[in-house]
Each structure stands twice: as C-alpha cells, then as structure tokens.
Protein backbone atom coordinates (compact mmCIF):
# COMPACT_ATOMS: atom_id res chain seq x y z
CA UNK A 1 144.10 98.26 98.00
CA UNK A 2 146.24 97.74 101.27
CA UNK A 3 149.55 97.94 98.90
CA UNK A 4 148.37 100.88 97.26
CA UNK A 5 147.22 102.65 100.62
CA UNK A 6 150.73 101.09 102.10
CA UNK A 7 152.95 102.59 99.15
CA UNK A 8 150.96 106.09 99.53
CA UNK A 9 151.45 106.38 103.38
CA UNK A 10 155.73 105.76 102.32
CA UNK A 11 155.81 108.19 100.19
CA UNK A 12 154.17 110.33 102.81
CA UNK A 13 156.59 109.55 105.22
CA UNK A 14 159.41 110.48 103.14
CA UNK A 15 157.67 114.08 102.54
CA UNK A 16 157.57 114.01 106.69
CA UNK A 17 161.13 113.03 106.87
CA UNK A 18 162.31 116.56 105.06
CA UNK A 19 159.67 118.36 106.87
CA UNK A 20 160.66 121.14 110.56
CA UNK A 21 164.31 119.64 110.72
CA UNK A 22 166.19 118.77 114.15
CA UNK A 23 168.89 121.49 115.26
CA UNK A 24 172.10 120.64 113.89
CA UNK A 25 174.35 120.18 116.84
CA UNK A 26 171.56 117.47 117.95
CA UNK A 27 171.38 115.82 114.40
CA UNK A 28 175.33 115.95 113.56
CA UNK A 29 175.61 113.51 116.89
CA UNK A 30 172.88 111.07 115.44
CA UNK A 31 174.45 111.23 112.20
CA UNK A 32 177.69 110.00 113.22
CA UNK A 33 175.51 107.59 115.87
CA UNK A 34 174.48 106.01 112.56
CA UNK A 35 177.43 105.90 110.80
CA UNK A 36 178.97 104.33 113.05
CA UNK A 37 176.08 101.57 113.52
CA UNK A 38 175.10 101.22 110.17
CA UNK A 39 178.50 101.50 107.96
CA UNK A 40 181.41 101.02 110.23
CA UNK A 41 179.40 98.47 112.32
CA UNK A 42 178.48 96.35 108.83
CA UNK A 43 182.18 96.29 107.73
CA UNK A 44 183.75 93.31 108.93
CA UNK A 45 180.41 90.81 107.58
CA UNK A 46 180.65 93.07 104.39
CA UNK A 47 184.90 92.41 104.14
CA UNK A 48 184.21 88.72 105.08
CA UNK A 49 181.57 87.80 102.54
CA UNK A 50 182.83 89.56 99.77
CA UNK A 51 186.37 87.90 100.23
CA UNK A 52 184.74 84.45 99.74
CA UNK A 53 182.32 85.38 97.42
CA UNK A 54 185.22 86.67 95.01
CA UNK A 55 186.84 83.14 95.10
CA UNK A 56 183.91 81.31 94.32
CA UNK A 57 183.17 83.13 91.26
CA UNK A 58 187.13 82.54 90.65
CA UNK A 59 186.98 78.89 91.21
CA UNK A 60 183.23 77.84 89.43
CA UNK A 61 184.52 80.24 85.99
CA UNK A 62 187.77 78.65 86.66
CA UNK A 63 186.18 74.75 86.84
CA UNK A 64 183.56 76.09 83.47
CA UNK A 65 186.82 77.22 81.41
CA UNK A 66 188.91 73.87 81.20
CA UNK A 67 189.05 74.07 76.91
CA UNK A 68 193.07 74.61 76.22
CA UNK A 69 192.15 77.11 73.30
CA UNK A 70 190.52 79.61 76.08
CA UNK A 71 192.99 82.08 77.86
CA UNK A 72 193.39 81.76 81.72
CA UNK A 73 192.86 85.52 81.49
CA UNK A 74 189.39 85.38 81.32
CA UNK A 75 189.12 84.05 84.94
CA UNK A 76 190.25 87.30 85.76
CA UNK A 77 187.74 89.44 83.23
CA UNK A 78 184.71 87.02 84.39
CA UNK A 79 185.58 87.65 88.41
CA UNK A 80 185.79 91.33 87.62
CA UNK A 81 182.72 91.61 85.73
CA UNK A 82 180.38 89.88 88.33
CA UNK A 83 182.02 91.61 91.55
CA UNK A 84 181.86 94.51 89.90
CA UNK A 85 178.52 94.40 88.15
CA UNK A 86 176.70 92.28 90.45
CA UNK A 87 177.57 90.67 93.73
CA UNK A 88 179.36 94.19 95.08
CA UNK A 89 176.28 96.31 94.68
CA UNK A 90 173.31 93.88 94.98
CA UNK A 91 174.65 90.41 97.09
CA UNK A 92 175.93 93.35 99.50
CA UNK A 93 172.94 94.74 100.16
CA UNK A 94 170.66 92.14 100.02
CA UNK A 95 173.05 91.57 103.23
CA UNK A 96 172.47 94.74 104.54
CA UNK A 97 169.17 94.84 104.42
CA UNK A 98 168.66 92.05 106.69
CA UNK A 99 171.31 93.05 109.08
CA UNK A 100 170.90 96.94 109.07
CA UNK A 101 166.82 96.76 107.87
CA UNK A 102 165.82 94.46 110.74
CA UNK A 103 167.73 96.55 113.28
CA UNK A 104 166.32 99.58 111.97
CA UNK A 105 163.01 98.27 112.32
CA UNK A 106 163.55 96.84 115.50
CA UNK A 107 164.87 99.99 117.02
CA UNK A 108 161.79 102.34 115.66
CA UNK A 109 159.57 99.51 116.24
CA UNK A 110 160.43 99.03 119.86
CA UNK A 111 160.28 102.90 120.48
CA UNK A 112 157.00 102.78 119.02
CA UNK A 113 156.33 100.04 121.33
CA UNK A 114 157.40 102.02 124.52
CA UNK A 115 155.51 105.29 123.65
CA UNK A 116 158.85 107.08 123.62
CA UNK A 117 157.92 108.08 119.88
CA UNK A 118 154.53 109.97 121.27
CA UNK A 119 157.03 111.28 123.96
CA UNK A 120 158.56 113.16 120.52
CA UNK A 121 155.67 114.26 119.17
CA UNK A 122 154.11 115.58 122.54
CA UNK A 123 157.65 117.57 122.77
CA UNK A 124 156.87 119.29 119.24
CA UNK A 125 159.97 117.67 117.80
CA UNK A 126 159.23 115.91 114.42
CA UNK A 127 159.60 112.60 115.51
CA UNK A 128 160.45 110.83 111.34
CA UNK A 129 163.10 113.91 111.03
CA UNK A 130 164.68 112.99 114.14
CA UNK A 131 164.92 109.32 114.12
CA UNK A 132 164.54 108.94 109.75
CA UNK A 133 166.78 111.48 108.44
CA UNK A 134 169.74 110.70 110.11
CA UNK A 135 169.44 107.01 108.81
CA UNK A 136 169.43 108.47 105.16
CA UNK A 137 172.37 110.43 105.37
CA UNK A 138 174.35 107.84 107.38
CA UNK A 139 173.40 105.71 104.13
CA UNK A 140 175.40 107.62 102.12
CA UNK A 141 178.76 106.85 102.94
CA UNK A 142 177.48 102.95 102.01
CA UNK A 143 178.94 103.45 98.67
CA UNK A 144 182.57 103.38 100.39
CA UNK A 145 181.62 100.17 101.70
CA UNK A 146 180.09 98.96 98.42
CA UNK A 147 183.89 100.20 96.69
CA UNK A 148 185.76 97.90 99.50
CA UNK A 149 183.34 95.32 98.57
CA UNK A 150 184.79 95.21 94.84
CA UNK A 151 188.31 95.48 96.39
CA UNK A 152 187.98 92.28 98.69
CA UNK A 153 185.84 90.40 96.24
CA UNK A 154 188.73 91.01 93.45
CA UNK A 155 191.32 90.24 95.82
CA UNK A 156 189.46 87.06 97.43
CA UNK A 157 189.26 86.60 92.79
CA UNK A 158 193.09 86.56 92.66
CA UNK A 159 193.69 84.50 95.87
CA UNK A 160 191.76 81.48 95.12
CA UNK A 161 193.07 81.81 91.62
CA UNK A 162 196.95 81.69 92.57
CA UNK A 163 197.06 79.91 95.39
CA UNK A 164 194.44 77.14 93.99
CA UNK A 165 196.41 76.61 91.32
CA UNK A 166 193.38 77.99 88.51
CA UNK A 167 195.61 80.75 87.17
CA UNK A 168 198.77 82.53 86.94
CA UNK A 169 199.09 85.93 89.19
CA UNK A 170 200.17 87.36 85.82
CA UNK A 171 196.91 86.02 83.81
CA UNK A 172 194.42 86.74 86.16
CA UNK A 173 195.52 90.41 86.65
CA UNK A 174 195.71 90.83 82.30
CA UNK A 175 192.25 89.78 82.94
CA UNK A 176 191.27 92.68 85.54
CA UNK A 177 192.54 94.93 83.08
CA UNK A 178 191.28 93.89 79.50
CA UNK A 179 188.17 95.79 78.16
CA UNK A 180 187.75 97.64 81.54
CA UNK A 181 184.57 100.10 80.97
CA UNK A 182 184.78 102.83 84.13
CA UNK A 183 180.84 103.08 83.42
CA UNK A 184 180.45 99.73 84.87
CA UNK A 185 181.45 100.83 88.26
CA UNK A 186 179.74 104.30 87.48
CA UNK A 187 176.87 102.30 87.18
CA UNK A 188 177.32 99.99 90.50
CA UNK A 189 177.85 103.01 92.44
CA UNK A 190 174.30 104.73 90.88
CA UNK A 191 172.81 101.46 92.07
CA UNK A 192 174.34 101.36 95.26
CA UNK A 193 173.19 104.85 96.22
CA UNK A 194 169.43 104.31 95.69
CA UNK A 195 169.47 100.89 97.10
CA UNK A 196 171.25 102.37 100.49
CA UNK A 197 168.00 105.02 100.38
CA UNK A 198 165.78 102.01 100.27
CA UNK A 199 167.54 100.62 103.20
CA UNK A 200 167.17 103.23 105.21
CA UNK A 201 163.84 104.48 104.32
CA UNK A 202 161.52 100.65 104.13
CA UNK A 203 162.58 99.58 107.19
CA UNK A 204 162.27 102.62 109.25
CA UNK A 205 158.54 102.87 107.66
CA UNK A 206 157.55 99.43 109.26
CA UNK A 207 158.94 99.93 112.22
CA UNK A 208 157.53 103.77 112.81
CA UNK A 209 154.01 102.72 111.76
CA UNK A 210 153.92 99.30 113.40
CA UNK A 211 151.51 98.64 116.12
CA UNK A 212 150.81 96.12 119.00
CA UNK A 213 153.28 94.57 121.56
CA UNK A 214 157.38 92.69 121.40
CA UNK A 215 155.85 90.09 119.53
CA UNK A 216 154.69 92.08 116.33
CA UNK A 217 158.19 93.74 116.46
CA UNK A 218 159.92 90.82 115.50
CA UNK A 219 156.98 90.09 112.74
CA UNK A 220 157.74 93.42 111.48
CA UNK A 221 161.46 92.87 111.45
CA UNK A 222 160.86 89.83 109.22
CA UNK A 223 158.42 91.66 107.02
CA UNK A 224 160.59 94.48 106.24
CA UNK A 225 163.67 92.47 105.47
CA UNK A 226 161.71 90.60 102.99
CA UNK A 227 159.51 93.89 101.52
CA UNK A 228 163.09 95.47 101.48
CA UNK A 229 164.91 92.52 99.23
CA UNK A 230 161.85 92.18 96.81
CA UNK A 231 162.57 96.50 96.50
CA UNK A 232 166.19 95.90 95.72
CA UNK A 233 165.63 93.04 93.50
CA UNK A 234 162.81 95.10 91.27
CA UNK A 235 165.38 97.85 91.62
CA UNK A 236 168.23 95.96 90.06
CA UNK A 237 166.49 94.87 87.26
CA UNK A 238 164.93 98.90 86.40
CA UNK A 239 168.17 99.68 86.56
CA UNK A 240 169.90 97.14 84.80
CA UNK A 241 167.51 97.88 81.82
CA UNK A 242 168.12 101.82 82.12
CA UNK A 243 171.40 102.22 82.29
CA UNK A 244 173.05 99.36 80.67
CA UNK A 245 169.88 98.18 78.92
C-alpha cells in the first residue's frame, strides 16, 4: 500500500507542478539556472564516458569477430548499433540520474530541511512550480547531450578501432553506414526525452516530500538515485517492446 499511496502522491505532484505558474522574468532566470547546472554542468562526465564506452564496444566486438570469412566492417555496424540503440540513451542516463537526481534531491531536500520551502508557501508562491518546473524544462535540451553522446561514443568506436590496430579507418566507417535505419535514433531520442522527465520529476519528489534532519537527506539522495534507475530500466524495456518490439 505505501507504493501505491507513494506513486499516487507523484502523480499529484506533477498535477501541482503545472498548477498558478511563477512570472516569467523570475522563471526564464531559473530556467537557464538549470540548464546550466543540469546540461552544461553534466557535459564533460557525459563526453568522457561515452568516449571510452565507444571503444570498448569497438575492442570486445572486435576480440568476438576474429573468423577471416567475417568483414571488419561489422565492427563498425555493431559499435553503431549499441551507441546508438543503447549505451547513448540509457548508460547516459543511468549516469545522470545519479549525478543530476541526487543533486536534485539534495537541493529540494535540504530546502525542505531549512523551512525555506514553507517560507514559499507562506509567500503564496507555488512552491513545486517554482523549484519543479524549471527542472523539467531544463531537461529538455538533454536530448542534445544524449546526440553528443552518440557522436563521442562513435568517434571513441573509430579510435580504438584504427589506432588499436582492430580495423581499417575505411572498414569501420562502411560499417557506420551499412543498413543505417534513421528510426533507430528517432527512437533513442523518444527514449531520451521521457527518461530526462523522469529525471527531473523522481528526484525532485523525494526530496520535496522528505522529512527529518541532514542525515535523512543523504538517505533520500540514495533512495531516489536507485527508485530513479529501476524507472529508467522498466522504461527501456516498455519502450523497447513498443516501438521496436
């Protein structure tokens, strides 16, 4: 019953969320505030893991194909395929939401904390729109991120392929391009956008509806990164099964 009454009191939340908006000029600065934070701030570890990501999958497909009758080009297809399909859209944001999701709930959570939340409400201002919304929208421009994700991953592909000796820069790129389908990253993108709502939405809910001292900030922290990755995970499969299914 405590799941059930937790999903309810979500959904709730995201009715709240929509609910007496901020004045723009106020929200357009928290908007870019979490852009800034939650995109631009998430780049580098999003640049960095994808690049080494992409030349593992090179090098272990690379390693698996050793038969002489199989085509080096398929180092390239099977690289493409699973940055593409899989570790751009999902791996990333498993990443994000322990990096963004704990510091979202850490941020509510400690405002919670320090009454400044009942500050909001005693002011009239509608205290989810103010510090929720802006969070979703920010979230929104994560499918750029998710698109240099793919790039990097490919590229980190092609590096580890040429320069380790797995493949010839002509092979692997024949690879990129055979049997492309421009549904597949149709598809990644579809994923990406309702995983980046989940981001922003799960951890804000633990950390606006948490309660007692520091301590049960950092619990919550821990308990909405891993609420938040189970979400994703349940979400990639739906999904999966949808739209490629």
């Amino acid at each position: 019953m405590n799941y059930l009454e937790a999903i309810g009191k979500y959904f709730i939340m995201i009715r709240e969320v929509f609910k007496k908006p901020t004045k723009w000029p106020i929200m357009r600065t928290l908007i870019l505030k979490e852009i800034d934070e939650l995109i631009y701030g998430s780049m580098g570890i999003i640049i960095f893991i994808s690049f080494f990501i992409g030349g593992v999958v090179t090098i272990q497909t690379a390693l698996n194909l050793n038969s002489p009758f199989l085509p080096k080009s398929l180092i390239g297809f099977a690289t493409r395929q699973s940055v593409i399909l899989e570790f751009a859209p999902t791996f990333t944001s498993i990443i994000m939401a322990g990096k963004v999701g704990s510091y979202i709930t850490s941020s509510i959570g400690t405002m919670r904390v320090t009454e400044q939340i009942d500050a909001l409400d005693v002011m009239g201002v509608n205290s989810l729109n103010y510090l929720v919304f802006p969070k979703i929208i920010a979230m929104l421009m994560y499918p750029f991120a998710v698109a240099i994700s793919m790039f990097v991953g490919i590229l980190g592909g092609w590096v580890a392929a040429v320069f380790g000796g797995y493949a010839p820069s002509g092979e692997f790129i024949k690879g990129l391009q055979l049997d492309f389908d421009s549904f597949h990253v149709t598809y990644a993108f579809i994923k990406t956008i309702v995983f980046s709502f989940v981001i922003a939405t799960l951890p804000s809910y633990h950390g606006f509806y948490m309660k007692g001292g520091a301590l049960e900030v950092g619990k919550a922290s821990t308990t909405s990164f891993v609420w938040t990755s189970v979400v994703i995970i349940i979400l990639n499969y739906v999904l999966t099964q949808l739209l490629l299914g």
